[in-house]
C-alpha atoms as a PDB file:
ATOM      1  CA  UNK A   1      20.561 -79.157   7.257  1.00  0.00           C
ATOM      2  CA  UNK A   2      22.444 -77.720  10.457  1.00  0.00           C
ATOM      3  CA  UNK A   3      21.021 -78.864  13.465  1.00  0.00           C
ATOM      4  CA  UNK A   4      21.102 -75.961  15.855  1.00  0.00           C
ATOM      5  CA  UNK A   5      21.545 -77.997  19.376  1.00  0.00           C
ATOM      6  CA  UNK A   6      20.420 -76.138  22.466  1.00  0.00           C
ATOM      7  CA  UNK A   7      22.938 -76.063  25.653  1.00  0.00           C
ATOM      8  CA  UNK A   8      21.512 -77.626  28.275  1.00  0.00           C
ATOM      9  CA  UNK A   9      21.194 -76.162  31.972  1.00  0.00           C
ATOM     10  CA  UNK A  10      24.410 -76.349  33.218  1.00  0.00           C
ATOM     11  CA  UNK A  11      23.339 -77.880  36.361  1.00  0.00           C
ATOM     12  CA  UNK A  12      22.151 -80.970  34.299  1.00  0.00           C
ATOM     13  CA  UNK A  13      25.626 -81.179  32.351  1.00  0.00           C
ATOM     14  CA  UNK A  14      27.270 -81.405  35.768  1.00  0.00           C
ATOM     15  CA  UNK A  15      24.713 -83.917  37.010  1.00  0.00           C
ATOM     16  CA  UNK A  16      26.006 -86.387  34.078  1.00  0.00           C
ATOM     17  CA  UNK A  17      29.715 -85.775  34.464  1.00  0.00           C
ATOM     18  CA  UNK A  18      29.091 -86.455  38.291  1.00  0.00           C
ATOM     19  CA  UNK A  19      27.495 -89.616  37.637  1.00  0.00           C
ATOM     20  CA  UNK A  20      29.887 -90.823  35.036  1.00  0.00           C
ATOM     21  CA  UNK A  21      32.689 -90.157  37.337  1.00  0.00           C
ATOM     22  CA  UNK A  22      30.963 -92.530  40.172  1.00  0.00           C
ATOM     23  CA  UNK A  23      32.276 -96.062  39.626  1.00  0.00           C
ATOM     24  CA  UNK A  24      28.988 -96.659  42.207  1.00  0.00           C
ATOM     25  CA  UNK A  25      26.261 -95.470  39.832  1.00  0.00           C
ATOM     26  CA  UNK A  26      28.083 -96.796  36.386  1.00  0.00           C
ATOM     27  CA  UNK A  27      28.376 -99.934  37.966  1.00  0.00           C
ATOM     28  CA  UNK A  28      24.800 -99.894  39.447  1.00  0.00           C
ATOM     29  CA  UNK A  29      23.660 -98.988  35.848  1.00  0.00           C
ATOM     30  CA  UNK A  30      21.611-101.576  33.694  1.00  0.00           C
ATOM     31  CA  UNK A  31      23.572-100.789  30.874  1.00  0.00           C
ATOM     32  CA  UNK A  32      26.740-103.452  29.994  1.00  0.00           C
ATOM     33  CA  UNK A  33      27.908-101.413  27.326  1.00  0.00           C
ATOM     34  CA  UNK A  34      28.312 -98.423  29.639  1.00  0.00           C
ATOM     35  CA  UNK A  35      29.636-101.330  32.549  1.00  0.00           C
ATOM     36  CA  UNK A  36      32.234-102.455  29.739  1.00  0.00           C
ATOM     37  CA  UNK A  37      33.513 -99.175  28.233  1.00  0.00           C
ATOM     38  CA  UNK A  38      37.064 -98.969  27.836  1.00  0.00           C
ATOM     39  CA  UNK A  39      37.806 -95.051  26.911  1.00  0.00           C
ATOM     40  CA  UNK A  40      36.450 -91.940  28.650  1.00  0.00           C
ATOM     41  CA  UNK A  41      33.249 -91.728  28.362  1.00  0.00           C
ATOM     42  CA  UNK A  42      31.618 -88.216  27.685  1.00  0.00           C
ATOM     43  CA  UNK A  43      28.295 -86.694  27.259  1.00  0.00           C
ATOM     44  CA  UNK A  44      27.589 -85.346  23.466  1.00  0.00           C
ATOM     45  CA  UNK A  45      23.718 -83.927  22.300  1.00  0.00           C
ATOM     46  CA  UNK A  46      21.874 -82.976  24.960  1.00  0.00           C
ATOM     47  CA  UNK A  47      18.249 -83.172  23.396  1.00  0.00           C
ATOM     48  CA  UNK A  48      15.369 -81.358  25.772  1.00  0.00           C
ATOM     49  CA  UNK A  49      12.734 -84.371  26.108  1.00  0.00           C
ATOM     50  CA  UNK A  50       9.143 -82.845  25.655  1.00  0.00           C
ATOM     51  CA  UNK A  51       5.830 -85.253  26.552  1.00  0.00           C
ATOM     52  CA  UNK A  52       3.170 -84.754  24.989  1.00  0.00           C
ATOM     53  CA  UNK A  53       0.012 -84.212  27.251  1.00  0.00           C
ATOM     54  CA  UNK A  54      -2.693 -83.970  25.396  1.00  0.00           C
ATOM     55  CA  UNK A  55      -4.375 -83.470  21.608  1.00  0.00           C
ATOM     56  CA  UNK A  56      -7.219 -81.559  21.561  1.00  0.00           C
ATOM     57  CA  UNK A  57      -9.036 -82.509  17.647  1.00  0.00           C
ATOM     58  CA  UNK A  58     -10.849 -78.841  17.970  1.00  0.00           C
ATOM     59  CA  UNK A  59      -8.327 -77.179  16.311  1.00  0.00           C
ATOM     60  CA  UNK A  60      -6.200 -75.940  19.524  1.00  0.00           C
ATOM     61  CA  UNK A  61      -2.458 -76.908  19.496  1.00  0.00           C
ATOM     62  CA  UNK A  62      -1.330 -79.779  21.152  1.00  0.00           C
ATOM     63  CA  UNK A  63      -0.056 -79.462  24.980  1.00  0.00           C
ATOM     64  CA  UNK A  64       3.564 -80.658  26.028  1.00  0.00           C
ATOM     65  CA  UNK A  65       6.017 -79.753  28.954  1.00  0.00           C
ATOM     66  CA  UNK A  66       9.504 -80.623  29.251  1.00  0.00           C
ATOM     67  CA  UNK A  67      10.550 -83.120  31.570  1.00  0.00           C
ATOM     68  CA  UNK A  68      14.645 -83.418  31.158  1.00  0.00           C
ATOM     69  CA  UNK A  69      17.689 -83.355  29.033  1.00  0.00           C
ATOM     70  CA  UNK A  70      18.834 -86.609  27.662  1.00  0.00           C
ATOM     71  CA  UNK A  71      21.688 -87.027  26.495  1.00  0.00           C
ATOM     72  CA  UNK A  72      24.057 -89.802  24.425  1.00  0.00           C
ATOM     73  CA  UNK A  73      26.632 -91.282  26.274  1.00  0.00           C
ATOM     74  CA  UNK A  74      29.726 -91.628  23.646  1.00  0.00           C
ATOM     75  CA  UNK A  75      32.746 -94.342  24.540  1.00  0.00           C
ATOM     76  CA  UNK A  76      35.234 -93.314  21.664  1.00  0.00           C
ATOM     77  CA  UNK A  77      33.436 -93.121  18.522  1.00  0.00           C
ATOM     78  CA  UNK A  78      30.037 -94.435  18.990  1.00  0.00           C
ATOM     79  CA  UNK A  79      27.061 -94.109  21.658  1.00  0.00           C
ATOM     80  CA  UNK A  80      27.151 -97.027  24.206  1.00  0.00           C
ATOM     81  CA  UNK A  81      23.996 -95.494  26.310  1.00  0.00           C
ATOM     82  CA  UNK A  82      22.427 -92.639  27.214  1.00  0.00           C
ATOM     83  CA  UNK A  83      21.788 -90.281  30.243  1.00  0.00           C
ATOM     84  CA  UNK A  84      18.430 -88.781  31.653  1.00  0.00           C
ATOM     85  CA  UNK A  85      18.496 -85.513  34.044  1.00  0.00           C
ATOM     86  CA  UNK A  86      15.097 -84.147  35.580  1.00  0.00           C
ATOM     87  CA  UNK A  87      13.915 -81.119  37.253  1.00  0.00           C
ATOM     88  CA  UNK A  88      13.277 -81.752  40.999  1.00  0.00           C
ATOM     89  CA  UNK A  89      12.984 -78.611  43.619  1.00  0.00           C
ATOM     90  CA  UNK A  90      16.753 -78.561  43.819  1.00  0.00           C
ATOM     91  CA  UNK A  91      17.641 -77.818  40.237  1.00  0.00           C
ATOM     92  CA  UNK A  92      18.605 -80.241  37.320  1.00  0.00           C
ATOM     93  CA  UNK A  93      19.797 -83.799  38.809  1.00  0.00           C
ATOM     94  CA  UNK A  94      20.799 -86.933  37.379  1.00  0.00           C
ATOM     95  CA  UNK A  95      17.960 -89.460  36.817  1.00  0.00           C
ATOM     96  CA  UNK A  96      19.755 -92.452  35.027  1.00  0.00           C
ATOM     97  CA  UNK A  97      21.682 -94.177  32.533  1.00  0.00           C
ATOM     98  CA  UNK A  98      20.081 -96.923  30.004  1.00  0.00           C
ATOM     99  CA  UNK A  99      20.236 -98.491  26.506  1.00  0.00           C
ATOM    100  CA  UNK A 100      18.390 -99.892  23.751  1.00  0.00           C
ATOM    101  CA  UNK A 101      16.756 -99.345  20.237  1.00  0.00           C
ATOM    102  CA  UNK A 102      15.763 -95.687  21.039  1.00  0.00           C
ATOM    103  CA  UNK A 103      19.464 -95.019  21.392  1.00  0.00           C
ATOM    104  CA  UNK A 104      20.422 -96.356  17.847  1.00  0.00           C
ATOM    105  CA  UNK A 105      17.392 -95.027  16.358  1.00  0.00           C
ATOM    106  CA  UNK A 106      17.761 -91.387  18.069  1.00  0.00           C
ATOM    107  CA  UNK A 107      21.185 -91.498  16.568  1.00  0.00           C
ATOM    108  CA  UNK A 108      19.822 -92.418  13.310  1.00  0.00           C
ATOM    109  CA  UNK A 109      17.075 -89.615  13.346  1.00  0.00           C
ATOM    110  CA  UNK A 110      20.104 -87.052  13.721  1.00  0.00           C
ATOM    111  CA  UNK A 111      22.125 -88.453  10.885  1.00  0.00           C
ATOM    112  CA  UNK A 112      18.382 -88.012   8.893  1.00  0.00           C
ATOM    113  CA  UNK A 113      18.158 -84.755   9.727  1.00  0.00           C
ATOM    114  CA  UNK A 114      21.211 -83.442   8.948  1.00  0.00           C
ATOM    115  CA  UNK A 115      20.458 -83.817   5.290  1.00  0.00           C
ATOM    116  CA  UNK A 116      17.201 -82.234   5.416  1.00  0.00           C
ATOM    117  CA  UNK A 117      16.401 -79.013   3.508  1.00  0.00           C
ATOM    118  CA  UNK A 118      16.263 -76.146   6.393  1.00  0.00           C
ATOM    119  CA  UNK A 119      18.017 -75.249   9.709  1.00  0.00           C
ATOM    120  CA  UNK A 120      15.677 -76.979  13.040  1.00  0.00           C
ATOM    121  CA  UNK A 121      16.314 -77.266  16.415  1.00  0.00           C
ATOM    122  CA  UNK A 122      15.926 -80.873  17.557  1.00  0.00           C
ATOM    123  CA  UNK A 123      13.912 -82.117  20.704  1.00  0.00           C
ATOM    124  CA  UNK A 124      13.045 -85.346  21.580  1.00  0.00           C
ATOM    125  CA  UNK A 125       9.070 -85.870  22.502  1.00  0.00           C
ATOM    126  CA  UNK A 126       7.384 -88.938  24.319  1.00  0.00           C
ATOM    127  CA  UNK A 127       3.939 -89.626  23.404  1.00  0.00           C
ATOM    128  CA  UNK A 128       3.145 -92.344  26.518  1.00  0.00           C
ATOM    129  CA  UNK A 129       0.249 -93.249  25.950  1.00  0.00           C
ATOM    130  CA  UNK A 130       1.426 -94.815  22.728  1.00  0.00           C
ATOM    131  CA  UNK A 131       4.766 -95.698  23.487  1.00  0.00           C
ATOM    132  CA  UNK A 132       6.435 -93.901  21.190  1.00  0.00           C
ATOM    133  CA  UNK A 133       9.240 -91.468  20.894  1.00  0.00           C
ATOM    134  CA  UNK A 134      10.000 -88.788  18.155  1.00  0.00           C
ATOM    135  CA  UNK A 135      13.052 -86.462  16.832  1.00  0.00           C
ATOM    136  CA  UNK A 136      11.433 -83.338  17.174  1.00  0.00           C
ATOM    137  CA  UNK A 137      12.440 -80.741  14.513  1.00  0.00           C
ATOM    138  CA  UNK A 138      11.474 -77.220  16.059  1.00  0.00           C
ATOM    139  CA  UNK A 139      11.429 -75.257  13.147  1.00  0.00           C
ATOM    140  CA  UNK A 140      12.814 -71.958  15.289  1.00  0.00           C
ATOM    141  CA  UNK A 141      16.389 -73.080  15.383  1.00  0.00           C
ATOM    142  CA  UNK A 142      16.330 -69.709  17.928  1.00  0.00           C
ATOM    143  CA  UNK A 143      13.646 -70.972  20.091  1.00  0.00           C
ATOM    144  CA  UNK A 144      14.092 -71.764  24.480  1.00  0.00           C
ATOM    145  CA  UNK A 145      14.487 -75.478  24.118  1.00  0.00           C
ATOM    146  CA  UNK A 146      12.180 -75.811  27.456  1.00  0.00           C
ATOM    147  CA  UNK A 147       8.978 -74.318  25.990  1.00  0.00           C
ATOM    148  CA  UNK A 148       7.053 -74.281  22.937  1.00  0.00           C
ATOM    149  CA  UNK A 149       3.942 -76.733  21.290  1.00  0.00           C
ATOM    150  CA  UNK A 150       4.753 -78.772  17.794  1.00  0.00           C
ATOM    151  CA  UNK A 151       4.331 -76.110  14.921  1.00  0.00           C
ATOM    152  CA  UNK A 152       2.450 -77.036  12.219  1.00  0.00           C
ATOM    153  CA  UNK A 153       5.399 -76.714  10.105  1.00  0.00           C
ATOM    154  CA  UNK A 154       7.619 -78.925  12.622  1.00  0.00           C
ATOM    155  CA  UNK A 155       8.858 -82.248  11.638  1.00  0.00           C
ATOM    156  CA  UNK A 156       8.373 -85.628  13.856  1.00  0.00           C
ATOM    157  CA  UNK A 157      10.867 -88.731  12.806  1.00  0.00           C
ATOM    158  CA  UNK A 158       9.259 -91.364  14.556  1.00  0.00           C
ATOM    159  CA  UNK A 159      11.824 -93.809  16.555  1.00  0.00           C
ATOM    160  CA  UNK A 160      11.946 -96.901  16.255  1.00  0.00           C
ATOM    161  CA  UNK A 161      10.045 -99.198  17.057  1.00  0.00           C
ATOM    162  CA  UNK A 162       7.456 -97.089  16.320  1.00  0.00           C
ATOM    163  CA  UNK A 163       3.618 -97.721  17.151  1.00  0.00           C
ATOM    164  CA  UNK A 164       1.939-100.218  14.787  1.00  0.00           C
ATOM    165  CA  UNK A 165       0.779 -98.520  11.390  1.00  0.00           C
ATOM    166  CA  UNK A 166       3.214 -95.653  12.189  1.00  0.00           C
ATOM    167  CA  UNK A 167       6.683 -95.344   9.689  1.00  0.00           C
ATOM    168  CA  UNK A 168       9.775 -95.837  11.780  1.00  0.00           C
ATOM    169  CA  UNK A 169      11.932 -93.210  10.485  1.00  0.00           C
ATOM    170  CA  UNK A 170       9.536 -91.379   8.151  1.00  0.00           C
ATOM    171  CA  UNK A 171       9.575 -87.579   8.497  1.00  0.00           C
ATOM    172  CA  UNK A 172       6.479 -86.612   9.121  1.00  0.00           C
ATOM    173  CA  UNK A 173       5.000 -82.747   9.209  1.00  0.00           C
ATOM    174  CA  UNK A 174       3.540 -82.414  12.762  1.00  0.00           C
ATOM    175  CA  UNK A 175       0.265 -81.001  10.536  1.00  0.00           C
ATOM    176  CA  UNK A 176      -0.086 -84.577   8.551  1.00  0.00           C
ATOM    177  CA  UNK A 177       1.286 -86.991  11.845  1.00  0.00           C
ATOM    178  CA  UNK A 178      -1.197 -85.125  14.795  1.00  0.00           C
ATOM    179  CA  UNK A 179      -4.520 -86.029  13.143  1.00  0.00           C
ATOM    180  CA  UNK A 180      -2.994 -90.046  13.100  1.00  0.00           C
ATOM    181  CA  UNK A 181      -2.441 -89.556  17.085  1.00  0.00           C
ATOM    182  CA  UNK A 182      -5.546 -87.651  17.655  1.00  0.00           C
ATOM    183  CA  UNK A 183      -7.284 -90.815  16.331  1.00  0.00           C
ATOM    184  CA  UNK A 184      -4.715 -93.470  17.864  1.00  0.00           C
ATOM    185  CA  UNK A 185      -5.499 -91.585  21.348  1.00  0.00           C
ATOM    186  CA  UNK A 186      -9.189 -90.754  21.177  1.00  0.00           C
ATOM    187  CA  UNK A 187     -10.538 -93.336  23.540  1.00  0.00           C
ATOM    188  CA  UNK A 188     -12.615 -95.948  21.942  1.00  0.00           C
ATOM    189  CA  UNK A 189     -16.570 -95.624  21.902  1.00  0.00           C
ATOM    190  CA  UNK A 190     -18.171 -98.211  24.014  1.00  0.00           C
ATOM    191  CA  UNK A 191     -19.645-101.501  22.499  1.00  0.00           C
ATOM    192  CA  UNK A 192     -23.752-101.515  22.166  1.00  0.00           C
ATOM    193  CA  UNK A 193     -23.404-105.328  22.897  1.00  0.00           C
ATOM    194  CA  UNK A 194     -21.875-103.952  25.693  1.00  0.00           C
ATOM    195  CA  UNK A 195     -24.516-102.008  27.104  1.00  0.00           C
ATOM    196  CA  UNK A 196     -27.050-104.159  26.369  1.00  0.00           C
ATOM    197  CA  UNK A 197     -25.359-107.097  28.786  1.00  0.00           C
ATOM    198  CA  UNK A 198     -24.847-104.598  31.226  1.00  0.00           C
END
Protein backbone atom coordinates (compact mmCIF):
# COMPACT_ATOMS: atom_id res chain seq x y z
CA UNK A 1 0.00 0.00 0.00
CA UNK A 2 1.46 3.65 -0.62
CA UNK A 3 1.91 5.43 2.38
CA UNK A 4 0.92 8.99 1.67
CA UNK A 5 3.45 10.93 4.24
CA UNK A 6 2.36 14.40 5.26
CA UNK A 7 5.10 17.38 5.05
CA UNK A 8 5.69 18.62 8.13
CA UNK A 9 5.62 22.47 9.15
CA UNK A 10 8.50 23.76 7.75
CA UNK A 11 9.48 25.48 10.82
CA UNK A 12 9.85 21.99 12.51
CA UNK A 13 12.05 20.60 9.49
CA UNK A 14 14.38 23.53 10.13
CA UNK A 15 14.29 22.98 13.88
CA UNK A 16 15.91 19.34 13.19
CA UNK A 17 18.45 20.38 10.59
CA UNK A 18 19.46 23.18 13.17
CA UNK A 19 19.95 20.79 15.82
CA UNK A 20 21.74 18.21 13.80
CA UNK A 21 24.10 20.79 12.64
CA UNK A 22 25.01 21.74 16.50
CA UNK A 23 27.94 19.55 17.54
CA UNK A 24 26.54 21.07 21.22
CA UNK A 25 23.11 19.42 21.18
CA UNK A 26 24.31 16.00 19.22
CA UNK A 27 26.84 15.70 21.65
CA UNK A 28 24.54 16.60 24.63
CA UNK A 29 22.13 13.93 23.16
CA UNK A 30 21.52 10.53 25.07
CA UNK A 31 21.74 8.78 22.02
CA UNK A 32 25.47 6.96 21.18
CA UNK A 33 24.39 5.91 17.96
CA UNK A 34 23.56 9.48 16.95
CA UNK A 35 27.10 10.53 19.19
CA UNK A 36 28.94 7.84 16.89
CA UNK A 37 27.54 8.44 13.38
CA UNK A 38 29.98 8.58 10.77
CA UNK A 39 27.95 9.95 7.49
CA UNK A 40 25.57 12.92 7.28
CA UNK A 41 22.95 12.45 9.10
CA UNK A 42 19.44 13.57 7.72
CA UNK A 43 15.91 13.67 8.75
CA UNK A 44 13.51 11.12 6.65
CA UNK A 45 9.43 10.48 7.77
CA UNK A 46 8.22 13.03 9.61
CA UNK A 47 5.16 11.23 11.36
CA UNK A 48 2.58 13.90 13.22
CA UNK A 49 2.48 12.31 16.91
CA UNK A 50 -1.26 12.37 18.11
CA UNK A 51 -2.08 11.50 22.13
CA UNK A 52 -4.82 10.17 22.84
CA UNK A 53 -6.89 12.04 25.60
CA UNK A 54 -9.59 10.32 26.35
CA UNK A 55 -12.21 7.22 25.40
CA UNK A 56 -15.51 7.90 26.06
CA UNK A 57 -17.41 3.91 26.02
CA UNK A 58 -20.87 5.93 25.12
CA UNK A 59 -20.42 5.67 21.71
CA UNK A 60 -18.65 9.26 21.06
CA UNK A 61 -15.26 9.11 19.20
CA UNK A 62 -12.24 9.10 20.98
CA UNK A 63 -10.40 12.63 21.72
CA UNK A 64 -6.66 13.26 20.58
CA UNK A 65 -4.53 16.45 19.78
CA UNK A 66 -1.31 16.61 18.18
CA UNK A 67 1.62 17.35 20.09
CA UNK A 68 4.77 17.27 17.42
CA UNK A 69 6.43 15.83 14.43
CA UNK A 70 8.84 13.07 15.03
CA UNK A 71 10.91 12.17 12.89
CA UNK A 72 13.77 9.20 12.08
CA UNK A 73 17.11 10.24 12.16
CA UNK A 74 18.91 8.17 9.15
CA UNK A 75 23.05 7.80 9.25
CA UNK A 76 23.51 6.18 5.69
CA UNK A 77 21.16 3.45 5.29
CA UNK A 78 19.51 2.79 8.51
CA UNK A 79 17.82 4.90 11.47
CA UNK A 80 20.34 5.52 14.35
CA UNK A 81 17.64 7.77 16.44
CA UNK A 82 15.01 9.88 16.14
CA UNK A 83 13.97 13.61 16.52
CA UNK A 84 10.95 15.25 18.44
CA UNK A 85 9.72 18.99 17.52
CA UNK A 86 6.78 20.66 19.60
CA UNK A 87 4.55 23.54 19.30
CA UNK A 88 5.50 26.30 21.83
CA UNK A 89 4.14 30.14 21.32
CA UNK A 90 7.01 30.72 18.94
CA UNK A 91 6.24 28.19 16.26
CA UNK A 92 7.59 24.55 15.76
CA UNK A 93 11.02 24.05 17.83
CA UNK A 94 13.24 21.29 18.42
CA UNK A 95 12.44 19.19 21.53
CA UNK A 96 15.07 16.29 21.36
CA UNK A 97 16.85 13.47 20.01
CA UNK A 98 16.57 9.72 21.55
CA UNK A 99 16.64 5.96 20.79
CA UNK A 100 15.31 2.71 21.56
CA UNK A 101 12.77 -0.13 20.68
CA UNK A 102 10.07 2.38 19.47
CA UNK A 103 12.56 3.41 16.83
CA UNK A 104 13.08 -0.18 15.39
CA UNK A 105 9.59 -1.05 15.86
CA UNK A 106 8.19 2.35 14.20
CA UNK A 107 10.41 1.39 11.36
CA UNK A 108 9.02 -1.99 11.30
CA UNK A 109 5.29 -0.76 11.40
CA UNK A 110 6.16 1.23 8.06
CA UNK A 111 7.72 -1.69 6.29
CA UNK A 112 4.08 -3.53 7.53
CA UNK A 113 2.21 -1.13 6.09
CA UNK A 114 3.51 -0.77 2.95
CA UNK A 115 2.14 -4.13 1.99
CA UNK A 116 -1.22 -3.53 3.20
CA UNK A 117 -4.27 -3.51 0.89
CA UNK A 118 -5.27 0.42 0.57
CA UNK A 119 -3.55 3.87 0.41
CA UNK A 120 -3.36 5.52 4.51
CA UNK A 121 -1.76 8.27 5.82
CA UNK A 122 0.41 7.29 8.79
CA UNK A 123 0.51 9.07 12.30
CA UNK A 124 2.02 8.02 15.22
CA UNK A 125 -0.40 8.10 18.54
CA UNK A 126 0.66 7.84 22.33
CA UNK A 127 -1.79 6.34 24.56
CA UNK A 128 0.10 7.45 28.16
CA UNK A 129 -1.70 6.19 30.32
CA UNK A 130 -0.79 2.77 29.02
CA UNK A 131 2.47 3.29 27.74
CA UNK A 132 2.02 2.48 24.51
CA UNK A 133 2.60 3.81 21.08
CA UNK A 134 0.82 2.99 17.70
CA UNK A 135 1.36 3.43 13.71
CA UNK A 136 -1.62 5.20 13.02
CA UNK A 137 -3.15 4.43 9.57
CA UNK A 138 -5.54 7.50 8.77
CA UNK A 139 -7.55 6.08 6.27
CA UNK A 140 -7.87 9.77 4.36
CA UNK A 141 -4.48 9.63 2.76
CA UNK A 142 -5.82 13.55 1.93
CA UNK A 143 -6.48 14.42 5.43
CA UNK A 144 -4.45 17.75 7.64
CA UNK A 145 -2.04 15.52 9.47
CA UNK A 146 -2.65 17.92 12.71
CA UNK A 147 -6.36 17.14 13.20
CA UNK A 148 -8.69 14.38 13.03
CA UNK A 149 -10.04 11.38 15.77
CA UNK A 150 -9.20 7.44 14.87
CA UNK A 151 -11.90 6.38 12.21
CA UNK A 152 -13.52 3.42 12.75
CA UNK A 153 -12.08 2.12 9.67
CA UNK A 154 -8.39 3.30 10.73
CA UNK A 155 -5.76 0.84 11.48
CA UNK A 156 -3.49 0.87 14.87
CA UNK A 157 -0.06 -1.39 14.65
CA UNK A 158 0.78 -1.48 18.09
CA UNK A 159 4.73 -0.82 18.83
CA UNK A 160 6.57 -2.69 20.48
CA UNK A 161 6.73 -3.43 23.48
CA UNK A 162 3.32 -3.20 23.54
CA UNK A 163 1.03 -3.24 26.80
CA UNK A 164 0.59 -6.72 28.31
CA UNK A 165 -2.24 -8.81 26.47
CA UNK A 166 -1.89 -6.37 23.52
CA UNK A 167 -0.16 -7.95 19.93
CA UNK A 168 3.05 -6.13 19.19
CA UNK A 169 2.75 -5.60 15.60
CA UNK A 170 -0.79 -6.85 14.97
CA UNK A 171 -2.93 -4.55 12.80
CA UNK A 172 -5.66 -3.83 14.51
CA UNK A 173 -9.05 -1.87 13.17
CA UNK A 174 -9.35 1.15 15.55
CA UNK A 175 -13.29 -0.32 15.80
CA UNK A 176 -11.98 -3.92 17.28
CA UNK A 177 -8.59 -2.28 19.36
CA UNK A 178 -10.74 0.94 21.20
CA UNK A 179 -13.17 -1.28 23.15
CA UNK A 180 -9.65 -3.28 24.57
CA UNK A 181 -8.41 0.39 25.75
CA UNK A 182 -11.72 1.56 26.87
CA UNK A 183 -11.52 -1.41 29.31
CA UNK A 184 -7.57 -1.25 29.95
CA UNK A 185 -8.31 2.60 30.92
CA UNK A 186 -11.63 2.51 32.74
CA UNK A 187 -10.46 2.99 36.26
CA UNK A 188 -10.92 0.05 38.46
CA UNK A 189 -14.10 -0.22 40.81
CA UNK A 190 -13.18 0.02 44.39
CA UNK A 191 -12.76 -3.14 46.64
CA UNK A 192 -15.94 -3.86 49.16
CA UNK A 193 -13.21 -5.22 51.58
CA UNK A 194 -12.09 -1.98 51.04
CA UNK A 195 -14.84 -0.04 52.23
CA UNK A 196 -15.68 -2.06 54.84
CA UNK A 197 -11.98 -1.40 56.63
CA UNK A 198 -12.39 2.03 55.91
Amino acid sequence: MPLHVPPAPAPALRSVLAALGSPTAVAAARTPALRGAQGPLTPELPLPLHVLDQISDGGLPPRTRLTGWRFLIRDGGRAVAAADTVLTADGWTFSHFFEGPYLSSTERALRQAEVMAGVHQPRLLSIPALYMLTLWLHGDATADASTGVPAPSDVLVPLAPAPPGIASHHPCKVADLLPVLTLRLKPAAPSPLLGQLA
